[in-house]
C-alpha atoms as a PDB file:
ATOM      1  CA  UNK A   1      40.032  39.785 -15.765  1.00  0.00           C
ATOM      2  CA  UNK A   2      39.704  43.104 -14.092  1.00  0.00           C
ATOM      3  CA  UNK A   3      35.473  43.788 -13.071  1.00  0.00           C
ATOM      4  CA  UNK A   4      34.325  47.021 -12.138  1.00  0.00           C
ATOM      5  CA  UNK A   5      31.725  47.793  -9.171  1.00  0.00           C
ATOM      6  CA  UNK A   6      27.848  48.813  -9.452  1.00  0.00           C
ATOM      7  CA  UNK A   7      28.812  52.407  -8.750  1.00  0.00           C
ATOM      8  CA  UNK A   8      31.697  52.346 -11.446  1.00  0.00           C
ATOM      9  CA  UNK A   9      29.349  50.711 -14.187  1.00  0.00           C
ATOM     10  CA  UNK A  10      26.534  53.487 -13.071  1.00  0.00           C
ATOM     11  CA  UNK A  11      28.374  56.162 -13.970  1.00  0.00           C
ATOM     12  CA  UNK A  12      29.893  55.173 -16.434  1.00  0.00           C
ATOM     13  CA  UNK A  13      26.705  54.265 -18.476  1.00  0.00           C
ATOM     14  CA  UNK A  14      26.256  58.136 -19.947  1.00  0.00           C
ATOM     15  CA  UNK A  15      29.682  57.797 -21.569  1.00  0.00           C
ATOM     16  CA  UNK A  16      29.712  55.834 -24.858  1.00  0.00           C
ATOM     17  CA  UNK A  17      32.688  53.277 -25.686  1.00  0.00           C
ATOM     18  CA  UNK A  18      35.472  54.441 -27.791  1.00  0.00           C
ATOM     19  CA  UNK A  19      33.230  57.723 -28.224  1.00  0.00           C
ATOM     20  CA  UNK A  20      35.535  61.478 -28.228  1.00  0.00           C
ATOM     21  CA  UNK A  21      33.809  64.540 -26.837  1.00  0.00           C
ATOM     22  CA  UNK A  22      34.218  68.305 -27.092  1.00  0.00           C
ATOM     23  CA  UNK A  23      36.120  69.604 -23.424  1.00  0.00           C
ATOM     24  CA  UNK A  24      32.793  71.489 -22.420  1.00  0.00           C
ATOM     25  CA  UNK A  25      30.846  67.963 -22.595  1.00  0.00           C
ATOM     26  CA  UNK A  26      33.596  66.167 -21.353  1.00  0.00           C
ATOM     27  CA  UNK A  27      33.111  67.695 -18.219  1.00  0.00           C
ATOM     28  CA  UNK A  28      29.596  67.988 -18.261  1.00  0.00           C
ATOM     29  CA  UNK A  29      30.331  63.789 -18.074  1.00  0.00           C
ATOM     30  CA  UNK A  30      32.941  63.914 -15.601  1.00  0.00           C
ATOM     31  CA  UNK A  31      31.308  65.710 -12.992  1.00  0.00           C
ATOM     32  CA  UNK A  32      27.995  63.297 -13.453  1.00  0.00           C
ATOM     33  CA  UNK A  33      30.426  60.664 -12.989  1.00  0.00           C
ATOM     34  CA  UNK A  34      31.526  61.231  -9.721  1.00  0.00           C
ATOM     35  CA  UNK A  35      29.918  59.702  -7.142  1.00  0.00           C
ATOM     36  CA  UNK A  36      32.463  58.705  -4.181  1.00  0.00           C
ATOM     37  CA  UNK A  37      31.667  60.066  -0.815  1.00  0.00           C
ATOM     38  CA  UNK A  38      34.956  62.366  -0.869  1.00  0.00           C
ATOM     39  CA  UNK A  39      35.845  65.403  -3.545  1.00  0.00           C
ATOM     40  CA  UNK A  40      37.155  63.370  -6.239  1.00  0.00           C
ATOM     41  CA  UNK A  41      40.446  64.862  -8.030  1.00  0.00           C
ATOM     42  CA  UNK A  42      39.600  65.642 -11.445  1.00  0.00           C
ATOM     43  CA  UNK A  43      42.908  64.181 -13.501  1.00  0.00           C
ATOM     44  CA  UNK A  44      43.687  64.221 -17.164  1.00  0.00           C
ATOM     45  CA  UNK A  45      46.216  61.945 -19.101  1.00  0.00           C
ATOM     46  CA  UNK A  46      47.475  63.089 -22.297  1.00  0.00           C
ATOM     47  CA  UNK A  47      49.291  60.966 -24.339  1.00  0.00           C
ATOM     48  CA  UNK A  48      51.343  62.447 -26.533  1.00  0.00           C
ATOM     49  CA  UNK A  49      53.496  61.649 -30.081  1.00  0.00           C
ATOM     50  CA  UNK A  50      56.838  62.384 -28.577  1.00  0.00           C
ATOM     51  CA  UNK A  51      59.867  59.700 -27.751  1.00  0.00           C
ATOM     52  CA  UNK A  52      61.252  61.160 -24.338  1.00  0.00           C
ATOM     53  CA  UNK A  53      64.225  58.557 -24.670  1.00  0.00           C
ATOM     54  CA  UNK A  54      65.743  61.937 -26.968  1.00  0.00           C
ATOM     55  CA  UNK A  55      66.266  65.077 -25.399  1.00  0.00           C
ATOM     56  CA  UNK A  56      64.879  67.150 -27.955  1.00  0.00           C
ATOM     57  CA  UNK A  57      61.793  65.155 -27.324  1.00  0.00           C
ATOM     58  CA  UNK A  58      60.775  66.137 -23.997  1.00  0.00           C
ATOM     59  CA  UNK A  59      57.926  67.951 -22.666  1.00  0.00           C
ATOM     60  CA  UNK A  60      58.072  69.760 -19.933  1.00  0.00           C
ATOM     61  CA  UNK A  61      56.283  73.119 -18.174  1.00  0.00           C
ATOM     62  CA  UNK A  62      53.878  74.928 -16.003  1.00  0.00           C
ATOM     63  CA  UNK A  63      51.101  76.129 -16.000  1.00  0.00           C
ATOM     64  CA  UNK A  64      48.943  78.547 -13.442  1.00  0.00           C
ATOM     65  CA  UNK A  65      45.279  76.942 -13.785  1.00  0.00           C
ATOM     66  CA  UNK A  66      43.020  79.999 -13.460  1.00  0.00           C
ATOM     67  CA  UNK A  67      40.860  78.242 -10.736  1.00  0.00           C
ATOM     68  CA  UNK A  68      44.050  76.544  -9.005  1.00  0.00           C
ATOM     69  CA  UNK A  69      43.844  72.633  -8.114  1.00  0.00           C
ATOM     70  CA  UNK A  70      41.426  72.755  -4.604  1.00  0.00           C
ATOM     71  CA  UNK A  71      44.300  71.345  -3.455  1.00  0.00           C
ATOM     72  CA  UNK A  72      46.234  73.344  -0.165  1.00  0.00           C
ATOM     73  CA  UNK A  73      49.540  73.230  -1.137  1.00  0.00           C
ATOM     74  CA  UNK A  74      52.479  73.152   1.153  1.00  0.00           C
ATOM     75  CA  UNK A  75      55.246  75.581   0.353  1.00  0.00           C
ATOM     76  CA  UNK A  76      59.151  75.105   1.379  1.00  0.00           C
ATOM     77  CA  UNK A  77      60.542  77.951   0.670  1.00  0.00           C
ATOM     78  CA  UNK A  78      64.718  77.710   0.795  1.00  0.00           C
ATOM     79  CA  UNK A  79      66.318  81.689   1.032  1.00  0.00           C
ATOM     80  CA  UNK A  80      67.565  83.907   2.980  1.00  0.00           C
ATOM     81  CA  UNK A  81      67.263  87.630   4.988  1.00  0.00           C
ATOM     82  CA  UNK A  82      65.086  89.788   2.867  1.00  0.00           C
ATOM     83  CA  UNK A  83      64.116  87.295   0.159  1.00  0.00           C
ATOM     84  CA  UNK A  84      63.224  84.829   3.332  1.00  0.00           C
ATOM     85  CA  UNK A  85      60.709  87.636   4.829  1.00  0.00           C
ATOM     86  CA  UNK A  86      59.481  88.219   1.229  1.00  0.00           C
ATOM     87  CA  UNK A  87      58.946  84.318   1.063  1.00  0.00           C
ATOM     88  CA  UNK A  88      56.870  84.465   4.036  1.00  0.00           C
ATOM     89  CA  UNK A  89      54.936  87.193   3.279  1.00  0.00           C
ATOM     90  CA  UNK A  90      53.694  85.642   0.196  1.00  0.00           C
ATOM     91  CA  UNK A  91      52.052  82.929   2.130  1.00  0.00           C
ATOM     92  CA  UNK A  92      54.963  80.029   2.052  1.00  0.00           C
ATOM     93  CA  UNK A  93      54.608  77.924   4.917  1.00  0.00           C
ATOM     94  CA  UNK A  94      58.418  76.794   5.446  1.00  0.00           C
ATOM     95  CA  UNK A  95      60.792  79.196   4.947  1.00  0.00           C
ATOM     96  CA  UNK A  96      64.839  78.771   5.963  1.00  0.00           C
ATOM     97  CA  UNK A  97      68.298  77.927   4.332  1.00  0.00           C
ATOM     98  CA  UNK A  98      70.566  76.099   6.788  1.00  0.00           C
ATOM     99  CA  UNK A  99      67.895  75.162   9.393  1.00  0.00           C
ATOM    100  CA  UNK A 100      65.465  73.644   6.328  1.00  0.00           C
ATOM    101  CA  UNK A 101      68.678  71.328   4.511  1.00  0.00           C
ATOM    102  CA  UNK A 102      69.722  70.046   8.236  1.00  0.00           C
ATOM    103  CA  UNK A 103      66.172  68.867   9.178  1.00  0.00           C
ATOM    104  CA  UNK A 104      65.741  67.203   5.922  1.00  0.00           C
ATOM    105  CA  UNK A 105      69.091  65.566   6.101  1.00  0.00           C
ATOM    106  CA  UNK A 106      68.575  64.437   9.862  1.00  0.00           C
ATOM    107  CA  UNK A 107      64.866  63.486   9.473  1.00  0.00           C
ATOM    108  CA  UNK A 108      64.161  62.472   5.933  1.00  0.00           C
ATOM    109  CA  UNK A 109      61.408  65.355   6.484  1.00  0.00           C
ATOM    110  CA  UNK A 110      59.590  66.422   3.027  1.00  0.00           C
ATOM    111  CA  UNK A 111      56.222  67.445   4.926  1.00  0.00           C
ATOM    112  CA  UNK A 112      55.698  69.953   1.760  1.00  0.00           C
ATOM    113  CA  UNK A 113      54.369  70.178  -1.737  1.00  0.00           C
ATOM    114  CA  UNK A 114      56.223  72.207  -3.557  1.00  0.00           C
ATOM    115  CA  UNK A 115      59.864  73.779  -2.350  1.00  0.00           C
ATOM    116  CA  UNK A 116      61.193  76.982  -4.103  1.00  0.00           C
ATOM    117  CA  UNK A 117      64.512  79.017  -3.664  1.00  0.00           C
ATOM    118  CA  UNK A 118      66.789  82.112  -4.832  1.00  0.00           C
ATOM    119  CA  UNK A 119      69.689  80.712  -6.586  1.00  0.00           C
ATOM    120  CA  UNK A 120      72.137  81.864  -3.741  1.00  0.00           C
ATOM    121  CA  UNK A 121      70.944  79.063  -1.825  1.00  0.00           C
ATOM    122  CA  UNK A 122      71.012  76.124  -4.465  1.00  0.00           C
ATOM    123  CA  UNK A 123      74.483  74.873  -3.422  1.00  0.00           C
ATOM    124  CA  UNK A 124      72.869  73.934  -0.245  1.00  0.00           C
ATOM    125  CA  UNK A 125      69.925  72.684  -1.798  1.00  0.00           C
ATOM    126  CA  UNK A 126      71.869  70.403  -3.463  1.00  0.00           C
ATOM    127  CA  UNK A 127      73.251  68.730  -0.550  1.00  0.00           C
ATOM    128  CA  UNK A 128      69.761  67.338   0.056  1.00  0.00           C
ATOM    129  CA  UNK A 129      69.013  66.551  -4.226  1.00  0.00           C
ATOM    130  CA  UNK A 130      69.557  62.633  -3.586  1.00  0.00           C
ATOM    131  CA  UNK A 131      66.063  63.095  -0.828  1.00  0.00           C
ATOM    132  CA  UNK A 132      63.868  65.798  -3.181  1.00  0.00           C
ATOM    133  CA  UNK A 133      64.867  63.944  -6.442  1.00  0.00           C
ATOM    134  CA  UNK A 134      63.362  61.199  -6.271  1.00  0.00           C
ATOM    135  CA  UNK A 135      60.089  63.051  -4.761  1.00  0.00           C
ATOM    136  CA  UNK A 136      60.010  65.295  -7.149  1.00  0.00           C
ATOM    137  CA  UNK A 137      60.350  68.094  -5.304  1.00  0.00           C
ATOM    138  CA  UNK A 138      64.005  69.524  -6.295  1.00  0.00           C
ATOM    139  CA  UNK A 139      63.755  73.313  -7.176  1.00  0.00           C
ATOM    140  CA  UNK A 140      64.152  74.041 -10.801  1.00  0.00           C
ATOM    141  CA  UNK A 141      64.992  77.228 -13.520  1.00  0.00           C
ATOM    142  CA  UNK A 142      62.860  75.267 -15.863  1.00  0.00           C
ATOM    143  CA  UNK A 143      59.818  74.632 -13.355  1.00  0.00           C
ATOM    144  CA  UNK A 144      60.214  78.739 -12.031  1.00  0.00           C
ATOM    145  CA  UNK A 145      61.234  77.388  -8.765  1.00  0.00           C
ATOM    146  CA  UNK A 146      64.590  78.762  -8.855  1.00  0.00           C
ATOM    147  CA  UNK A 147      64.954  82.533  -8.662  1.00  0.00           C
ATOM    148  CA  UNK A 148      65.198  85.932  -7.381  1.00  0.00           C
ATOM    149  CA  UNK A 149      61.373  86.561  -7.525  1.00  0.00           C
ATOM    150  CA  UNK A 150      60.322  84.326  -4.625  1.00  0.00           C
ATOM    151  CA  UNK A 151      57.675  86.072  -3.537  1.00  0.00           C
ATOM    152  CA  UNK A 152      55.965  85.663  -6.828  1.00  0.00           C
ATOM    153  CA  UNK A 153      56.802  82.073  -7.568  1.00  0.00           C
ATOM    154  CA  UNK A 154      55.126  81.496  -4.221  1.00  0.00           C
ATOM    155  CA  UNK A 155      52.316  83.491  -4.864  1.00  0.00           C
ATOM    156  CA  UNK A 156      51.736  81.494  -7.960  1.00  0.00           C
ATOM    157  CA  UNK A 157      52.349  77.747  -6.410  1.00  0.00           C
ATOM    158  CA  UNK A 158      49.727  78.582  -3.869  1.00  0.00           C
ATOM    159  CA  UNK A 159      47.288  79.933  -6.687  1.00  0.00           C
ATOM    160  CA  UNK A 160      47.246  76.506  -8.580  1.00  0.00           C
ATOM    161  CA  UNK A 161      50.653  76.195 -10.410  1.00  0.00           C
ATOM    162  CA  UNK A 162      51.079  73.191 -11.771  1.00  0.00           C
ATOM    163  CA  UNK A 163      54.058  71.165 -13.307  1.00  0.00           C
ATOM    164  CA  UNK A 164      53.287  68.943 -15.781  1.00  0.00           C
ATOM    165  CA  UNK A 165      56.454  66.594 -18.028  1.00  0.00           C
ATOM    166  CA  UNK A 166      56.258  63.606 -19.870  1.00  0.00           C
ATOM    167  CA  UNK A 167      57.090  60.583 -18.363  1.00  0.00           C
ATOM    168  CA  UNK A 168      58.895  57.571 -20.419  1.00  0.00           C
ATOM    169  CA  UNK A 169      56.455  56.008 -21.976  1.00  0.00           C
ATOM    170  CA  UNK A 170      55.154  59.861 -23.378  1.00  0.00           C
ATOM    171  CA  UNK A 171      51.798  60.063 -20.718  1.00  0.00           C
ATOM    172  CA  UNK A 172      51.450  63.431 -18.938  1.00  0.00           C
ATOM    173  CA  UNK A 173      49.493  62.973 -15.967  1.00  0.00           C
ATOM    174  CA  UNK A 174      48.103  65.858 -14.211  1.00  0.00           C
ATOM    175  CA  UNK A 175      45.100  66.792 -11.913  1.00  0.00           C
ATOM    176  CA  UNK A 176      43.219  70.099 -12.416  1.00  0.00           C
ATOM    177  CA  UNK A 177      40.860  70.440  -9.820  1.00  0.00           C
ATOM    178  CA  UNK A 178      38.197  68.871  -8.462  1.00  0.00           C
ATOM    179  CA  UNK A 179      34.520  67.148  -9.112  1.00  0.00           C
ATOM    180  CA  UNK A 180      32.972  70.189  -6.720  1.00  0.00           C
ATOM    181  CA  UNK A 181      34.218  72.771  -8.832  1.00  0.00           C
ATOM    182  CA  UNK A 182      31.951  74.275 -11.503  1.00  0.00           C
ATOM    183  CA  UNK A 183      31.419  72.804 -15.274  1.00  0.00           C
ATOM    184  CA  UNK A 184      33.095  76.170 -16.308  1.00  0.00           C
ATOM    185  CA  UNK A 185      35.818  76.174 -13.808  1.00  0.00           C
ATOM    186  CA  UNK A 186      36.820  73.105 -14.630  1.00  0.00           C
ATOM    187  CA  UNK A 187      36.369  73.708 -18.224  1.00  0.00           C
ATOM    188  CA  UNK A 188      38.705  76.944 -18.342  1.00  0.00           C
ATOM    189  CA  UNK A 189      41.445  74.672 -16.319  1.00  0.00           C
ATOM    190  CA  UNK A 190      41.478  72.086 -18.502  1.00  0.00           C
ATOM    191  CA  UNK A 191      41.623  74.084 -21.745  1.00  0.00           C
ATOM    192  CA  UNK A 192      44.850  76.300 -19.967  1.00  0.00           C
ATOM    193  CA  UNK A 193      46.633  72.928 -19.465  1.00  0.00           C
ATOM    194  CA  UNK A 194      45.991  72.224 -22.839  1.00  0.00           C
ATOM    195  CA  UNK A 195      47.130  75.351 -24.277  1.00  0.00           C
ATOM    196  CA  UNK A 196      50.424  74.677 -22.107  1.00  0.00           C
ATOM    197  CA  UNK A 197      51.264  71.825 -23.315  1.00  0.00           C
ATOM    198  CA  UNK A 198      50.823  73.005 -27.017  1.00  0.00           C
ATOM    199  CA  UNK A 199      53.136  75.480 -26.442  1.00  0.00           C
ATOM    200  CA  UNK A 200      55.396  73.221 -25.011  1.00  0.00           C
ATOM    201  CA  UNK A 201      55.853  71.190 -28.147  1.00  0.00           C
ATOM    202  CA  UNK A 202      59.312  70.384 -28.842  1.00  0.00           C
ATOM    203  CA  UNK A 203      60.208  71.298 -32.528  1.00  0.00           C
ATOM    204  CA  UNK A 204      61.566  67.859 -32.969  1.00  0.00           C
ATOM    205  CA  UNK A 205      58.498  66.270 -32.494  1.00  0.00           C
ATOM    206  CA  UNK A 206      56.721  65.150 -36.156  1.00  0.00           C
ATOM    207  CA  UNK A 207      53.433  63.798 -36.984  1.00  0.00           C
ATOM    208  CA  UNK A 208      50.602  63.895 -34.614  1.00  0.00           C
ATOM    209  CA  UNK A 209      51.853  65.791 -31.057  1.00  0.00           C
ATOM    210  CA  UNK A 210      48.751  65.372 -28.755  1.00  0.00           C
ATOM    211  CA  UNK A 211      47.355  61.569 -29.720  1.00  0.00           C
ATOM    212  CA  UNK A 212      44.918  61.474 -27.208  1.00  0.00           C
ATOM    213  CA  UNK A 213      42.856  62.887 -24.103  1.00  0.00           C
ATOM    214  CA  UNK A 214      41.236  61.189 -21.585  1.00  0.00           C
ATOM    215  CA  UNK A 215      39.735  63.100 -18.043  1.00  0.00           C
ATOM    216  CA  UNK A 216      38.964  61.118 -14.977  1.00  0.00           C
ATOM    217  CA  UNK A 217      38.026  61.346 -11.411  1.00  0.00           C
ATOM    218  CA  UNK A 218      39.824  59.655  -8.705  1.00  0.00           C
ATOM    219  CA  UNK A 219      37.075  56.420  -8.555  1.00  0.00           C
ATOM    220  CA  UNK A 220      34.987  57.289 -12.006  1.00  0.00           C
ATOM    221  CA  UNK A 221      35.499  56.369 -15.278  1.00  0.00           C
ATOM    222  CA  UNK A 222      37.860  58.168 -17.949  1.00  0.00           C
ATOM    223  CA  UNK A 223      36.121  60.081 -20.838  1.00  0.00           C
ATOM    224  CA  UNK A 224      37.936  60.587 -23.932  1.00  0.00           C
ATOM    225  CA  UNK A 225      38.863  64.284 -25.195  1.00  0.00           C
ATOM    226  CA  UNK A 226      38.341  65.500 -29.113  1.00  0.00           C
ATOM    227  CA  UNK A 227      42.110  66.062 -29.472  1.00  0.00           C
ATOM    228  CA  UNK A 228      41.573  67.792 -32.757  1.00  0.00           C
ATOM    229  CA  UNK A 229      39.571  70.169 -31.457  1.00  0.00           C
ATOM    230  CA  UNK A 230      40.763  70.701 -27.914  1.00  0.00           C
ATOM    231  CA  UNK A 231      44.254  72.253 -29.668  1.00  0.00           C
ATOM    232  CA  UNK A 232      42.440  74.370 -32.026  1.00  0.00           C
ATOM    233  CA  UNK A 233      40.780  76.100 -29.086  1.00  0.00           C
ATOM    234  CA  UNK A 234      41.759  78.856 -26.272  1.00  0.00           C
ATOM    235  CA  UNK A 235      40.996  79.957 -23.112  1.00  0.00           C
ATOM    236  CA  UNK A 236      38.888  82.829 -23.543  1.00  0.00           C
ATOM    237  CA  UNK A 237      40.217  85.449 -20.759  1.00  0.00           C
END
């Protein structure tokens, strides 16, 4: 049987078993929680009613979290002449076409978060798909990573857009900042995600869509959301 640690069982005394909170004193509980000697990531799990096996059952998105992840992300930027300067002068910190594919090919290199490029370039992108794939880290329409605006999709990665899809057993699993950020930051970041993945809903899905909530920190303990009532709010702007 798993045991937990002194620290672990400290923090986790506040929270009461099997208990659901409101967002706002979820994170009130969250942030007491964490107690590592590093800036815990602040992650929620959502389970949700869907059966991803179909493919009118899957949820998938993005969201821009208004106070971005704390998280620097790495940008790979694949383009070319103008829409390669306009890559870089949004702040992406690889930018090339050829040059990019041939050192990922020869070096297995994927020193990046994130990669986004114009559509011109996806035939060469795709000579590399069987190394980004499986990382995750294949430019897609769907995810906004694949188009003419590239100065504005990296202008958004770097200012805490996120990706969020359901995996196959119907958990999304995404971070949304971190235990030094404010009770309100955190607050307004976890309500966007929220919001996202409402929207999101597939219109095949029936009965309950969002069964539960649960928010975490890397090392503390998970408190549970008041699904309910986290979907009937909004972000206030």
């Amino acid at each position: 049987m798993r045991t937990h640690g002194k620290r672990y069982l400290e923090a986790a005394k506040p929270i009461e078993p099997g208990k659901v909170y409101e967002t706002q004193e979820t994170v009130r509980l969250v942030k007491q929680a964490a107690r590592a000697k590093f800036d815990e990531t602040v992650e929620v799990a959502l389970r949700l009613g869907v059966d991803p096996k179909h493919a009118d059952q899957q949820v998938r998105g993005t969201v821009v979290l208004p106070h971005g992840t704390g998280k620097r992300v790495r940008v790979a930027a694949f383009a070319k002449g103008e829409k390669a300067k306009e890559a870089q002068d949004a702040g992406a910190d690889f930018v090339g076409a050829e040059d990019l594919i041939q050192k990922i090919q020869q070096e297995q290199w994927t020193d990046f978060d994130v990669a986004v490029a114009t559509p011109d370039v996806m035939n060469l992108v795709g000579r590399v798909g069987r190394i980004l794939g499986p990382r995750g880290l294949m430019p897609n329409p769907k995810a906004g990573t694949v188009t003419m605006d590239i100065g504005r999709a990296v202008r958004e990665v770097k200012a805490g857009k996120i990706e969020f899809r359901v995996d196959k057993t119907g958990i999304v699993h995404v971070p949304i900042g971190k235990a030094s950020f404010s009770e309100e930051a955190l607050h307004e970041n976890l309500q966007a995600l929220i919001d996202a993945i409402v929207r999101a809903k597939p219109a095949a899905a029936k009965g309950q869509y969002i069964k539960s909530i649960a928010v975490s920190t890397t090392m503390g303990p998970g408190v549970r959301v008041d699904a309910v009532k986290a979907q009937a709010a909004k972000v206030v702007a």
